[in-house]
C-alpha atoms as a PDB file:
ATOM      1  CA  UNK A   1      -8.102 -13.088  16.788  1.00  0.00           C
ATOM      2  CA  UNK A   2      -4.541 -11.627  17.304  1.00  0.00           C
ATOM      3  CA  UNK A   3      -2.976  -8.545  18.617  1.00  0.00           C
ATOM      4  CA  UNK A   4      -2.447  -6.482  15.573  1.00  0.00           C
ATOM      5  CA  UNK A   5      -0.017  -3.335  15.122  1.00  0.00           C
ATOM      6  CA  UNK A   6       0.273  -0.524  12.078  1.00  0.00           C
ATOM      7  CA  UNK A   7       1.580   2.243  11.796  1.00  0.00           C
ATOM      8  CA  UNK A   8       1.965   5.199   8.973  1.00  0.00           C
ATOM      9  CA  UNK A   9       4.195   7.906   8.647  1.00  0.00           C
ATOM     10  CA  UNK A  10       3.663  10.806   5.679  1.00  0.00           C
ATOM     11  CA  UNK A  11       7.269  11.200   4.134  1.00  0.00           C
ATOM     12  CA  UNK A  12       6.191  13.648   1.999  1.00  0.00           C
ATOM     13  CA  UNK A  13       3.026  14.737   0.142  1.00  0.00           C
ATOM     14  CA  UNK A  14       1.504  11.926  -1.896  1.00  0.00           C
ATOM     15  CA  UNK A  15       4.621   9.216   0.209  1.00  0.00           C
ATOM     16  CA  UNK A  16       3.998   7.287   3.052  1.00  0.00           C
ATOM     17  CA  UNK A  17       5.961   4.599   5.137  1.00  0.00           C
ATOM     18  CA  UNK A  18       3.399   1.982   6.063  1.00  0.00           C
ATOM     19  CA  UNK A  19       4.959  -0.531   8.934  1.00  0.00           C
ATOM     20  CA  UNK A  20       3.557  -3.355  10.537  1.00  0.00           C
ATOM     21  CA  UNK A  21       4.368  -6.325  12.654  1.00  0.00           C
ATOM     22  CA  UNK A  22       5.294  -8.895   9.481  1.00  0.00           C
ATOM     23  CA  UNK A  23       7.192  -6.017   6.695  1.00  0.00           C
ATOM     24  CA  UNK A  24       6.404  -2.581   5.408  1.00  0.00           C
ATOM     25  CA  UNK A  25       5.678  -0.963   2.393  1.00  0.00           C
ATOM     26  CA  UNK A  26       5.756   2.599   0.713  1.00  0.00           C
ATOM     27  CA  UNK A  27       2.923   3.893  -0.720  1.00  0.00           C
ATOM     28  CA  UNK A  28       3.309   5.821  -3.718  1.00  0.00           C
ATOM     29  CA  UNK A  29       0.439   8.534  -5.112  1.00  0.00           C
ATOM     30  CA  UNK A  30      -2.996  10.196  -3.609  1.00  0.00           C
ATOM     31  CA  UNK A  31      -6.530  10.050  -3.347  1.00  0.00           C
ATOM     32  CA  UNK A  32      -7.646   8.211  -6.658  1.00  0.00           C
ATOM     33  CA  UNK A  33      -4.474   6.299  -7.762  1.00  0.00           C
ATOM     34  CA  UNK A  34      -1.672   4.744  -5.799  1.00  0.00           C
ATOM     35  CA  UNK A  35       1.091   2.320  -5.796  1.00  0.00           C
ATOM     36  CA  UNK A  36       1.880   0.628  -3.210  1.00  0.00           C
ATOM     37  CA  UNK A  37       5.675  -1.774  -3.038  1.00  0.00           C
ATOM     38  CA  UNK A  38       5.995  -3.890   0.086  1.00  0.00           C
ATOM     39  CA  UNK A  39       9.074  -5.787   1.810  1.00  0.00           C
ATOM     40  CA  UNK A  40       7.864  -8.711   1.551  1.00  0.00           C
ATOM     41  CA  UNK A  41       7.495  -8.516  -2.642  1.00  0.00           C
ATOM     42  CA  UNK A  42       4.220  -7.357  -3.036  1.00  0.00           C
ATOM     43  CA  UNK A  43       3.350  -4.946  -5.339  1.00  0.00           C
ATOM     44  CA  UNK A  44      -0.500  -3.633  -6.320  1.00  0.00           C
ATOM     45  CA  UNK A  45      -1.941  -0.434  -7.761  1.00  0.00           C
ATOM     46  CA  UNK A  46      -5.337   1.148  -6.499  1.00  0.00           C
ATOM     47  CA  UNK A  47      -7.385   3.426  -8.528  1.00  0.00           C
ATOM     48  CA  UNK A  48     -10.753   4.557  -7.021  1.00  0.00           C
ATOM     49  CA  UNK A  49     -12.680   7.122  -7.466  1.00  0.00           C
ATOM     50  CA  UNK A  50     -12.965   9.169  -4.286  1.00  0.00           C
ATOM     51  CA  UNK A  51     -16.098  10.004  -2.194  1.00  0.00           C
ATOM     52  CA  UNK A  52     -17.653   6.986  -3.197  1.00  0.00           C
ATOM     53  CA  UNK A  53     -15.892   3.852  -2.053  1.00  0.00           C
ATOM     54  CA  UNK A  54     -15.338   2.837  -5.127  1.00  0.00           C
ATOM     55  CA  UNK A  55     -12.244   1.052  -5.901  1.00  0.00           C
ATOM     56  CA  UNK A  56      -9.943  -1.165  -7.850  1.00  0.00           C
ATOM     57  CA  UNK A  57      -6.753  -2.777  -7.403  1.00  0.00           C
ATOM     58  CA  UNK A  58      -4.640  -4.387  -9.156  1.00  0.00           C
ATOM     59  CA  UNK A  59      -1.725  -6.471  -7.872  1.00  0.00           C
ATOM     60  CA  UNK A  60      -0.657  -8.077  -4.950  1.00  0.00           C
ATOM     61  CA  UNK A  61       1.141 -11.167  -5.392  1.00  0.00           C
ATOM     62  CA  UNK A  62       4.504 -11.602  -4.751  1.00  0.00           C
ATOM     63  CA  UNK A  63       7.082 -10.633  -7.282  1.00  0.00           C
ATOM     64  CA  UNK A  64       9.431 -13.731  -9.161  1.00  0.00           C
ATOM     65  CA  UNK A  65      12.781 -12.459  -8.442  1.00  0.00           C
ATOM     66  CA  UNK A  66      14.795 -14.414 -11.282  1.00  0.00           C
END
């Protein structure tokens, strides 16, 4: 088990800069829905409904940039 590091900053209200030792990511929306677009070519969307820990997503792999 490695040393892990994150960190996340609120840009504004429903926009955050996510950063972490291998890229980072913005994260797009609030509580229920969000999308979230990543340095390293990721892209998913989450929709859960909150309270519960209920959750899907969507997403994830790595974009074809052609």
């Amino acid at each position: 088990m490695g040393l892990k590091f994150r960190k996340s900053i609120k840009i504004g209200k429903n926009v955050k800069l996510n950063i972490n030792s291998g890229s980072a990511s913005v994260t797009i929306g609030g509580k229920g829905v969000h999308h979230t677009i990543s340095t390293n070519g990721t892209s998913r969307t989450t929709v859960g409904i909150p309270g519960t820990g209920i959750s899907y997503t969507t997403g994830g792999k790595k974009k074809n940039n052609q």
